[in-house]
Structure formats: structure tokens, C-alpha cells
C-alpha atoms as a PDB file:
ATOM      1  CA  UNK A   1       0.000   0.000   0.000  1.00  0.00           C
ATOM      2  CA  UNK A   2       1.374   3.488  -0.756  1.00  0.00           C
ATOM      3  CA  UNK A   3       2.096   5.932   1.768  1.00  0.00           C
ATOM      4  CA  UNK A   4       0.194   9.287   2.384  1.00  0.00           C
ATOM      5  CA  UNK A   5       3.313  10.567   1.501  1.00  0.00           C
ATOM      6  CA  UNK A   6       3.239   9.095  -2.000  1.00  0.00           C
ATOM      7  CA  UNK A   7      -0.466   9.516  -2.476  1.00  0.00           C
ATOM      8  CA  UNK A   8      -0.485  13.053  -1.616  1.00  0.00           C
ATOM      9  CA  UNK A   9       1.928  13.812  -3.769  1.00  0.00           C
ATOM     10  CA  UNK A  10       0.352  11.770  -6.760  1.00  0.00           C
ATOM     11  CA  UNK A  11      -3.136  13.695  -5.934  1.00  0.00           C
ATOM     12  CA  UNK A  12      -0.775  17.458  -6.032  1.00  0.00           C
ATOM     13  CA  UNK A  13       0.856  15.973  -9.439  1.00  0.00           C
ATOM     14  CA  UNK A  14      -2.064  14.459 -11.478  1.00  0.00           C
ATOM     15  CA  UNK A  15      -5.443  15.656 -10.060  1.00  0.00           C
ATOM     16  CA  UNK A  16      -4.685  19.653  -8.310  1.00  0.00           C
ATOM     17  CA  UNK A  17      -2.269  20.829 -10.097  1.00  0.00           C
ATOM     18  CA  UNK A  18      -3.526  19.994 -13.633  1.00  0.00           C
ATOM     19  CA  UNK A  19      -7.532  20.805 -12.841  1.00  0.00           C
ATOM     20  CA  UNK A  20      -5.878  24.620 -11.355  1.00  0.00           C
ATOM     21  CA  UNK A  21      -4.053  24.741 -14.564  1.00  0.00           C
ATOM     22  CA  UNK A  22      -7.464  23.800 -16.154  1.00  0.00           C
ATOM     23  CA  UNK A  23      -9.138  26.999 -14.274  1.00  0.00           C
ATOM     24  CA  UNK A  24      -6.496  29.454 -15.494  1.00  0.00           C
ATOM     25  CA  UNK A  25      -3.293  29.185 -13.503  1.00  0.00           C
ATOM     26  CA  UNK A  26       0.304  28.870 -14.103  1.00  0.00           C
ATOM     27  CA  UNK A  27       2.125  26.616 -11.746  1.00  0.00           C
ATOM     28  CA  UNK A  28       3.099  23.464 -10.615  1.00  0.00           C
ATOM     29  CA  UNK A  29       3.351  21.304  -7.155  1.00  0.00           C
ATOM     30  CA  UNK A  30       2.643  24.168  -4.279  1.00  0.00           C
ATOM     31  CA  UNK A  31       2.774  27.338  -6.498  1.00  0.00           C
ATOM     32  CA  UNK A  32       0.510  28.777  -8.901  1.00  0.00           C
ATOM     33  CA  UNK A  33      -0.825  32.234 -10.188  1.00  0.00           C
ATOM     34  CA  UNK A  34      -2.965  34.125 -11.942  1.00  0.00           C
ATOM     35  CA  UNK A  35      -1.902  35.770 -14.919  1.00  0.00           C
ATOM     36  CA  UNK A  36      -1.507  39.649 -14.543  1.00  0.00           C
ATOM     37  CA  UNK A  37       0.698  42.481 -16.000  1.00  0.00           C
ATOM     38  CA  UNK A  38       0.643  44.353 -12.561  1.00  0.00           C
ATOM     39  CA  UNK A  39       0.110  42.291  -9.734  1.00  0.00           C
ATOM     40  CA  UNK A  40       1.131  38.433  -8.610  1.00  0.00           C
ATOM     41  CA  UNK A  41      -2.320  36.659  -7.747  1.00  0.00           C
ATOM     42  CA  UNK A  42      -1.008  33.372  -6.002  1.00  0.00           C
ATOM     43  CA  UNK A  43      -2.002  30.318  -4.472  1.00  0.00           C
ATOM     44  CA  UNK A  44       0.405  28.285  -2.221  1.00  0.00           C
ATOM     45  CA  UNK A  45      -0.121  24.967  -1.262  1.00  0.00           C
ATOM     46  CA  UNK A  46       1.128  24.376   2.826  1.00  0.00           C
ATOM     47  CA  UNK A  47       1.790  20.441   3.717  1.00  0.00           C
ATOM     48  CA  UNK A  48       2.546  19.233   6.964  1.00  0.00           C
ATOM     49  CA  UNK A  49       3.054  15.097   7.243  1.00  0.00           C
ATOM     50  CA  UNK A  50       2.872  12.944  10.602  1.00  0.00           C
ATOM     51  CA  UNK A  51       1.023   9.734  11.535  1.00  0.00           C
ATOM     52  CA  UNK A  52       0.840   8.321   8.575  1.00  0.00           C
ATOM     53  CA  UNK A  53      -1.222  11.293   6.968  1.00  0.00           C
ATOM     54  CA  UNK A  54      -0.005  14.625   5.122  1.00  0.00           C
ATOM     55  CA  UNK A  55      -2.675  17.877   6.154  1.00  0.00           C
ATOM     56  CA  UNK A  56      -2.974  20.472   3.709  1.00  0.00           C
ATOM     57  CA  UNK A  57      -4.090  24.040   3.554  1.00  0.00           C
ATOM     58  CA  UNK A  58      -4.305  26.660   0.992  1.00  0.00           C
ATOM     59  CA  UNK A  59      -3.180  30.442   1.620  1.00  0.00           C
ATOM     60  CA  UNK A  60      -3.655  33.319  -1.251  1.00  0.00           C
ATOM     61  CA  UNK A  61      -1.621  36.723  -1.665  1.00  0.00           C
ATOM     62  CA  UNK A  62      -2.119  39.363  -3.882  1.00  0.00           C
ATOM     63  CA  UNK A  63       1.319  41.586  -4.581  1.00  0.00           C
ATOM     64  CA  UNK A  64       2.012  44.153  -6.850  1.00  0.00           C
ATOM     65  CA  UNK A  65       4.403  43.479  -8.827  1.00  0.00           C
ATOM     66  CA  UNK A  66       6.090  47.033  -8.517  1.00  0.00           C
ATOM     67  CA  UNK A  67       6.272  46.035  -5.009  1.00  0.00           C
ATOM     68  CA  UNK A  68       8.138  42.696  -5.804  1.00  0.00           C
ATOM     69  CA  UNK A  69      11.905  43.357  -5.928  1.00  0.00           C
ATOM     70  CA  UNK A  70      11.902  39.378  -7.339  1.00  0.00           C
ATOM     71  CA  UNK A  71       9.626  40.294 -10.189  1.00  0.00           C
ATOM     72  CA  UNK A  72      10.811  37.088 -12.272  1.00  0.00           C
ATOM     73  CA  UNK A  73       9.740  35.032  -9.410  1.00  0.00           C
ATOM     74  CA  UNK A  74       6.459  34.762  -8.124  1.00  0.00           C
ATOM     75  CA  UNK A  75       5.735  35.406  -4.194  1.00  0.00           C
ATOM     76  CA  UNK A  76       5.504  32.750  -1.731  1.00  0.00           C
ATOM     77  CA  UNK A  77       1.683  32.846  -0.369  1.00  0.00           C
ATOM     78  CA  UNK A  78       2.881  30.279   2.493  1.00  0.00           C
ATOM     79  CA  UNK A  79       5.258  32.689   3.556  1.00  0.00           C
ATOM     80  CA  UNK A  80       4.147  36.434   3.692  1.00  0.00           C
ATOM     81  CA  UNK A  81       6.773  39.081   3.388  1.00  0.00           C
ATOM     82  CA  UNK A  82       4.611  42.428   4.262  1.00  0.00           C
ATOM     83  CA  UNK A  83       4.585  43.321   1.004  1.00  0.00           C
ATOM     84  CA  UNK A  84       1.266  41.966  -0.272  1.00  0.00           C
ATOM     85  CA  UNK A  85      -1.599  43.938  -0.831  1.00  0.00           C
ATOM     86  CA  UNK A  86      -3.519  40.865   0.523  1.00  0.00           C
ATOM     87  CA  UNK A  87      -3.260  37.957   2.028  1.00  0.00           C
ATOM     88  CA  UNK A  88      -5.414  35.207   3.818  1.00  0.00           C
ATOM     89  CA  UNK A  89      -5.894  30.992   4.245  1.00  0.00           C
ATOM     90  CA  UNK A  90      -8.847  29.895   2.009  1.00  0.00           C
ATOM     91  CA  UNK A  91     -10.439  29.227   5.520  1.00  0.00           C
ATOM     92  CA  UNK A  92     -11.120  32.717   5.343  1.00  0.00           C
ATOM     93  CA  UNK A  93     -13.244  32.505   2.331  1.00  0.00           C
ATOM     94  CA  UNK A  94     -15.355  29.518   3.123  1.00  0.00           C
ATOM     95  CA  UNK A  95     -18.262  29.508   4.792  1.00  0.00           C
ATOM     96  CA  UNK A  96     -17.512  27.740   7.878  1.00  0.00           C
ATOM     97  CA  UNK A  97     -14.464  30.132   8.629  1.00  0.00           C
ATOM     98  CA  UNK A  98     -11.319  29.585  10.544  1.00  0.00           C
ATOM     99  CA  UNK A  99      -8.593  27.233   9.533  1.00  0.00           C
ATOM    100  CA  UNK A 100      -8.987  24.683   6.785  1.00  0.00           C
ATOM    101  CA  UNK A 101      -6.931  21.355   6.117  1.00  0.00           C
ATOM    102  CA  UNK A 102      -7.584  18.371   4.056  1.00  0.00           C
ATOM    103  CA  UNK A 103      -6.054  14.931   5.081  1.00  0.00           C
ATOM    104  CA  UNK A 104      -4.627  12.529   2.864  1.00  0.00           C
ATOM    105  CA  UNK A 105      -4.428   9.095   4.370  1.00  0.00           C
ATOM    106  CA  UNK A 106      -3.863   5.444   3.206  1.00  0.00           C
ATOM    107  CA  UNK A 107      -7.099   3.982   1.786  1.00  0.00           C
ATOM    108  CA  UNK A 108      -9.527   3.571  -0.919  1.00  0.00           C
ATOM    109  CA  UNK A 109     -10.909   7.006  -0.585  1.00  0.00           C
ATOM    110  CA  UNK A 110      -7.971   9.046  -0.282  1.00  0.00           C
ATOM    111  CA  UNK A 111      -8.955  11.052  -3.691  1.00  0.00           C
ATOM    112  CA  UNK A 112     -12.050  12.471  -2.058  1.00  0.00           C
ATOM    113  CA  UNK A 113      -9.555  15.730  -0.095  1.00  0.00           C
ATOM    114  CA  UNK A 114      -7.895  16.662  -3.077  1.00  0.00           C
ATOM    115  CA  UNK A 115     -11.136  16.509  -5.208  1.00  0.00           C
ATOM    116  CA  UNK A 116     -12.623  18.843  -2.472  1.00  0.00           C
ATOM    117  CA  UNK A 117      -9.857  21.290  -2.034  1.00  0.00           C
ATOM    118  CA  UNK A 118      -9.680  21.729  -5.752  1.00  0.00           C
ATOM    119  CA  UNK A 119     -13.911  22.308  -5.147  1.00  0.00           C
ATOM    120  CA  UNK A 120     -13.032  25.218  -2.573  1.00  0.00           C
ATOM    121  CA  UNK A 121     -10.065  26.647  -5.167  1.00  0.00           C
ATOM    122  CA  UNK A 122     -13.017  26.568  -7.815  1.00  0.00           C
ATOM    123  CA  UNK A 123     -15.940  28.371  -6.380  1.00  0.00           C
ATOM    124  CA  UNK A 124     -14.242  30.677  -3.086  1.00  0.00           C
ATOM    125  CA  UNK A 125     -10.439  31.294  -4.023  1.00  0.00           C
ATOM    126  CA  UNK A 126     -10.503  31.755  -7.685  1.00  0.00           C
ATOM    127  CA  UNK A 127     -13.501  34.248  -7.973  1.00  0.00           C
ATOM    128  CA  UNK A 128     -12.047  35.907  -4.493  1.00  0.00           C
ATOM    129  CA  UNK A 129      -8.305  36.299  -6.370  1.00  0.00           C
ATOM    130  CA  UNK A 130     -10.148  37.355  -9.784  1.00  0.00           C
ATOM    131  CA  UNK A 131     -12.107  40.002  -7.921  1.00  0.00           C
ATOM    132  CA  UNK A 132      -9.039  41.941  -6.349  1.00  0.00           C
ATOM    133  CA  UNK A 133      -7.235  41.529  -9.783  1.00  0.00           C
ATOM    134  CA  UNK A 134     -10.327  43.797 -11.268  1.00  0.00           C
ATOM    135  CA  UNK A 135     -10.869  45.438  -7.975  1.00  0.00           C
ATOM    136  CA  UNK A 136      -7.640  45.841  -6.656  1.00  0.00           C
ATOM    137  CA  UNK A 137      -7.832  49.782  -5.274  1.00  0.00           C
ATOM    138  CA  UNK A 138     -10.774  48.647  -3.543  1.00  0.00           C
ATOM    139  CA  UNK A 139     -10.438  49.843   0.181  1.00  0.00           C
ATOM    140  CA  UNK A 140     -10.539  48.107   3.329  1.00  0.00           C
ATOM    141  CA  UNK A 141     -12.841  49.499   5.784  1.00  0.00           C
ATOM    142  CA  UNK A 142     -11.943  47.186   9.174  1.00  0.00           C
ATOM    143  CA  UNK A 143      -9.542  44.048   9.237  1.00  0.00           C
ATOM    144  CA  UNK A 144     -11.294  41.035  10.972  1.00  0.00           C
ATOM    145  CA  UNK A 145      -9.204  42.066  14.530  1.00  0.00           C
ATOM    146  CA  UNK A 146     -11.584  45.310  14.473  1.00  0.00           C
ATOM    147  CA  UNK A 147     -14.920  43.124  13.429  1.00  0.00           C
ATOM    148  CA  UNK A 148     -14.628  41.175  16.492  1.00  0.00           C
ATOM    149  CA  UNK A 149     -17.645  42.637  17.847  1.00  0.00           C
ATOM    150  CA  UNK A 150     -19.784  42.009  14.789  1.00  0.00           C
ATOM    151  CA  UNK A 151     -18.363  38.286  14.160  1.00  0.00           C
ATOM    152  CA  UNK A 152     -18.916  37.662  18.285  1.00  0.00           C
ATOM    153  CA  UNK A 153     -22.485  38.634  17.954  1.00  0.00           C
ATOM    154  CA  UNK A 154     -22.959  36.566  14.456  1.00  0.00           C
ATOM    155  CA  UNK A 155     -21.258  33.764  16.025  1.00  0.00           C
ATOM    156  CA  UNK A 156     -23.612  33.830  19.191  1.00  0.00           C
ATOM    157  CA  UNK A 157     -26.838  33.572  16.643  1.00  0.00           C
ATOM    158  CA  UNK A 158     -24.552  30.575  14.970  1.00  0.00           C
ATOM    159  CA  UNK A 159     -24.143  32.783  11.977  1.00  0.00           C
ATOM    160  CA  UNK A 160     -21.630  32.694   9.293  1.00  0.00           C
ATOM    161  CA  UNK A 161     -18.760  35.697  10.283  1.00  0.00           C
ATOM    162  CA  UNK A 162     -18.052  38.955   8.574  1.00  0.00           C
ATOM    163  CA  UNK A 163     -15.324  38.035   5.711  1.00  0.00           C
ATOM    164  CA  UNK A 164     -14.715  41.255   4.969  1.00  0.00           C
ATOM    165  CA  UNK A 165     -15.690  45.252   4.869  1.00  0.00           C
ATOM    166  CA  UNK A 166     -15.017  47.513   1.789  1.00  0.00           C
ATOM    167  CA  UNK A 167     -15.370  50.651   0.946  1.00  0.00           C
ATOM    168  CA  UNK A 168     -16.914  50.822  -2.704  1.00  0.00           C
ATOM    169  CA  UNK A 169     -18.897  54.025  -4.413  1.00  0.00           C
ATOM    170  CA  UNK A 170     -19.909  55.356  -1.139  1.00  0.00           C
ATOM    171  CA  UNK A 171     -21.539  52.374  -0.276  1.00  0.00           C
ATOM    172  CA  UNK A 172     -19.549  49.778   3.085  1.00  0.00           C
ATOM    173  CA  UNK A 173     -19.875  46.177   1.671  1.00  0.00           C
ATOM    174  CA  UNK A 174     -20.368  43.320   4.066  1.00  0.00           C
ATOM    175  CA  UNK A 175     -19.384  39.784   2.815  1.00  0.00           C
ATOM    176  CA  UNK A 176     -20.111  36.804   4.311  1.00  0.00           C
ATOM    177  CA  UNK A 177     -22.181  33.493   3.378  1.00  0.00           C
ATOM    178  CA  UNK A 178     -25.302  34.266   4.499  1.00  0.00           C
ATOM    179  CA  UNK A 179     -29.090  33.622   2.989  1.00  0.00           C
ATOM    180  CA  UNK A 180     -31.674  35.887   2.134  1.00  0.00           C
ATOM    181  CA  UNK A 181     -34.117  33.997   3.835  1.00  0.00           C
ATOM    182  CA  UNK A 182     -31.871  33.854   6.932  1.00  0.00           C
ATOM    183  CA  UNK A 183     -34.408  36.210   9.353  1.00  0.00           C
ATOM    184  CA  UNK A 184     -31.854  36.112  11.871  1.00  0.00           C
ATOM    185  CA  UNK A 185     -28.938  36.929   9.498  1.00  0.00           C
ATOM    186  CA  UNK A 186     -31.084  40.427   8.588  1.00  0.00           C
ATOM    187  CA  UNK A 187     -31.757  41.063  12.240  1.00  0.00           C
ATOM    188  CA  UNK A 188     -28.058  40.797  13.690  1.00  0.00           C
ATOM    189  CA  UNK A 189     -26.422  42.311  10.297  1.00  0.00           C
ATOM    190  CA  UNK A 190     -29.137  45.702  10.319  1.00  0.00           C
ATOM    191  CA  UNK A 191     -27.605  46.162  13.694  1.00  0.00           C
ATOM    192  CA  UNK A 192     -24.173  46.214  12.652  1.00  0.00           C
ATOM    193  CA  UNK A 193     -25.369  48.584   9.835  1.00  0.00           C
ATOM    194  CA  UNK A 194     -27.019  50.548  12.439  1.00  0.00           C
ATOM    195  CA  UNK A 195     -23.470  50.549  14.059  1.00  0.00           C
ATOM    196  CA  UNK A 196     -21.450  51.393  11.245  1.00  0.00           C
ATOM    197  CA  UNK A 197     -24.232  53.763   9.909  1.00  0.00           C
ATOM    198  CA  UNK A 198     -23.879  55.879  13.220  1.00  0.00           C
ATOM    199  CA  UNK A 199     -20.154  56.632  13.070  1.00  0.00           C
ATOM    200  CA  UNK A 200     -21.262  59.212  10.198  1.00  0.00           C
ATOM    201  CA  UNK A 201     -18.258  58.173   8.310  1.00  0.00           C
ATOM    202  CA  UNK A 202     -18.114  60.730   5.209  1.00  0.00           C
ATOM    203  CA  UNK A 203     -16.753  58.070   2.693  1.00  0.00           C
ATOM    204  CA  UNK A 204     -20.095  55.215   2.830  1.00  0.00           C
ATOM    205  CA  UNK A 205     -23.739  56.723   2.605  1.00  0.00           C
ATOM    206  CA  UNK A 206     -25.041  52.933   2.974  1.00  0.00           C
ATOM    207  CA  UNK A 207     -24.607  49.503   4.237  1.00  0.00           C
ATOM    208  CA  UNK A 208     -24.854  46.508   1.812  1.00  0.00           C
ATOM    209  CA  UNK A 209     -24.567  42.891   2.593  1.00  0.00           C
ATOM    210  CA  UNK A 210     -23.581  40.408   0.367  1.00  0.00           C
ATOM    211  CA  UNK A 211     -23.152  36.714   0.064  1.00  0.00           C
ATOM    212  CA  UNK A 212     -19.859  34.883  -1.270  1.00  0.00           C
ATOM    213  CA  UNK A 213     -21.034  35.166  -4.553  1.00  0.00           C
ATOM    214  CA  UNK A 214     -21.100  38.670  -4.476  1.00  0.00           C
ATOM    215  CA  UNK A 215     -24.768  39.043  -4.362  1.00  0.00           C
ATOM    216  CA  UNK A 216     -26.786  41.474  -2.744  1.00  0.00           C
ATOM    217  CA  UNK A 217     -28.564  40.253   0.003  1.00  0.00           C
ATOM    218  CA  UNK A 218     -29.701  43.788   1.854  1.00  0.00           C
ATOM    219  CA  UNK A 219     -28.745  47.377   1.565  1.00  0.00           C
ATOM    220  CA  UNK A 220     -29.100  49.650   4.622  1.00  0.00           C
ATOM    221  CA  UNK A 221     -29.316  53.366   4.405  1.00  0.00           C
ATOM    222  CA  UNK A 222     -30.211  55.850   7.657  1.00  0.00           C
ATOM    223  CA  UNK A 223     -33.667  57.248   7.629  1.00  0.00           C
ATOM    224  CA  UNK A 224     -34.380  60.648   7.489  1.00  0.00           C
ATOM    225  CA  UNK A 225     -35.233  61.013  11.533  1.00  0.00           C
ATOM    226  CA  UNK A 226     -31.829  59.187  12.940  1.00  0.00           C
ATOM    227  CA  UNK A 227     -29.497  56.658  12.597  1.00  0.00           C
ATOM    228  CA  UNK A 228     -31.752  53.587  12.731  1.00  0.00           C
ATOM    229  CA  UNK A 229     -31.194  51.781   9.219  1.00  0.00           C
ATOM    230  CA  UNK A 230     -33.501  50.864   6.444  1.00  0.00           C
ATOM    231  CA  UNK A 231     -33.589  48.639   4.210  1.00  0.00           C
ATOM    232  CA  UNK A 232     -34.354  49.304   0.481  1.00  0.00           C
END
């Protein structure tokens, strides 16, 4: 029987790395990008092996290249230098949040983690590294240290967390996999409008939530008598 050792590196080799090359990147083994004349859009691939299993994760950067005194050589997204304009683990972008590893371990269904992690590349890290490519100048309202509040409360109601808050055309975008037809979701996320509405921050005139797909879920504007928000 082949070790996890040798099966991990068979999935990397014959199923990952050619279906990522299949979805538009350039790479091989635990490195791979998006192609770009002005920034490096990468994907790293992070392995740790031990008791007879390898764990994986996947971690995403987004550097400009002007930045990037190794311009020849793409950045390491397993190792972050300070110099991207983003970085995160793909835990980040999934809906259950946190950390994320697949396992690769001896046995007839060993297939099934790489299969999923190149699932998770597919639909949460390729249209999340596509979207700063286009939206790169986007800005960053509050880093996830600041939403603590917001996530603590969401977590408390067993809701999906904040995955992040922009600033785009006057409006503060909130991301995070939620549902329309999530009553609780709308209750706890028109109080953090109300929140971030009250601040009367000059740069957003509105709150609006989306889910990971970039849909719009809710938008939130003060009413005319206060603070309290509305929904349109």
C-alpha cells in the first residue's frame, strides 16, 4: 500500500495541479498564479506530514508586482513578506471560517480531499483572487481584529462571520455566506449597519450585505429622523 506521503503527492501531481491549470493558472506542485501584468495573484499549497497522513491548507496573496523586488519570481503565499496587498488561508473565504486542512491518508478514498480542495479553489479562491485583480484599489474598511464585535455577535446567533468590509462608491460592503431567507442573518447584520451607519463616516452613505457570490442580500441606508437603518 502506498504511503500518504506518496499519495499526496500523486493527488498534487495528477489531479490539483492539472484541474488549477485547467481553471487558469500557471504553476506546478505548491505554487501557482494568476496571470496579470501588474500584480502576482497566487495560491500556495502548505503540507505538513505525521502519523501516517499529510494535512494540507491553501493560503492566497495578492502583490504588486512594482512592489516585488523578485519580479521574475512569483511570491511565496505560504510565507508572507509584508509586502502583499492581501493575504489570507482559504479558511477565510469559506463559509464555515477559521482554519482549513484536508487529510490525505492510506485507503480507498484518499482522492475524495484533493477533489474537495480543488472544489473550494473553484468556487471561493478563484472568484475571491479574480475580484481583487479587477478590484484591486478597492479599500478596506476594518480588518477582521476590528470586526470582532460584529463576528462575536454573528457567532452567538450561529451565523456565518463577517469576511470582509469595503469601501466601494460610497456604499460599506459586508461579505459573508449568508441567505436571504436567513431572518436572523437580517436582524443581527441591520444592527451592525445601524453601528457602522452611526459613526457618520463621510466616505459610505449605505450599508450593503452580500453573500460569497457577491450578491446582494440587503442594503441599509439611515432614515431621514436618525441613525436607525432601512432597508431598500
Amino acid at each position: 500500500m502506498r504511503t500518504a506521503e506518496e499519495l499526496y503527492t500523486t493527488g498534487i501531481r495528477d489531479h490539483f495541479a492539472p484541474a488549477l491549470r485547467g481553471l487558469g493558472f500557471q504553476g506546478w506542485r505548491h505554487s501557482f498564479s494568476l496571470p496579470d501584468r501588474d500584480r502576482w495573484a497566487v495560491l500556495g499549497v502548505r503540507a505538513v506530514p505525521g502519523d501516517g497522513r499529510v494535512r494540507y491548507t491553501v493560503n492566497l496573496s495578492v502583490t504588486d508586482k512594482a512592489a516585488w523586488d523578485r519580479r521574475s519570481i512569483r511570491p511565496d503565499a505560504n510565507s508572507p513578506t509584508g509586502l502583499e496587498r492581501w493575504h489570507a488561508p482559504i479558511g477565510e473565504l469559506l463559509p464555515v471560517g477559521g482554519e482549513v486542512w484536508w487529510e490525505v491518508a492510506p485507503g480507498p478514498r484518499w482522492l475524495i480531499a484533493v477533489e474537495d480542495s480543488v472544489a473550494a479553489v473553484r468556487g471561493y479562491a478563484l472568484p475571491e483572487l479574480r475580484r481583487r485583480l479587477v478590484a484591486g484599489e478597492r479599500e478596506h474598511y476594518l480588518g477582521q481584529a476590528e470586526l470582532d464585535g460584529v463576528n462575536g455577535a454573528l457567532a452567538a446567533a450561529r451565523l456565518a462571520r463577517i469576511q470582509r468590509a469595503e469601501l466601494a462608491d460610497g456604499v460599506l460592503e459586508l461579505h459573508g455566506a449568508w441567505s436571504r431567507h436567513d431572518p436572523a442573518a437580517h436582524a443581527v447584520l441591520a444592527g451592525a449597519a445601524r453601528g457602522f451607519l452611526s459613526v457618520r463616516d463621510a466616505r459610505f452613505r449605505a450599508v450593503r450585505v452580500l453573500d460569497t457570490l457577491g450578491r446582494t442580500l440587503w442594503e441599509f441606508r439611515p432614515d431621514p429622523g436618525g441613525n436607525h437603518p432601512e432597508p431598500d
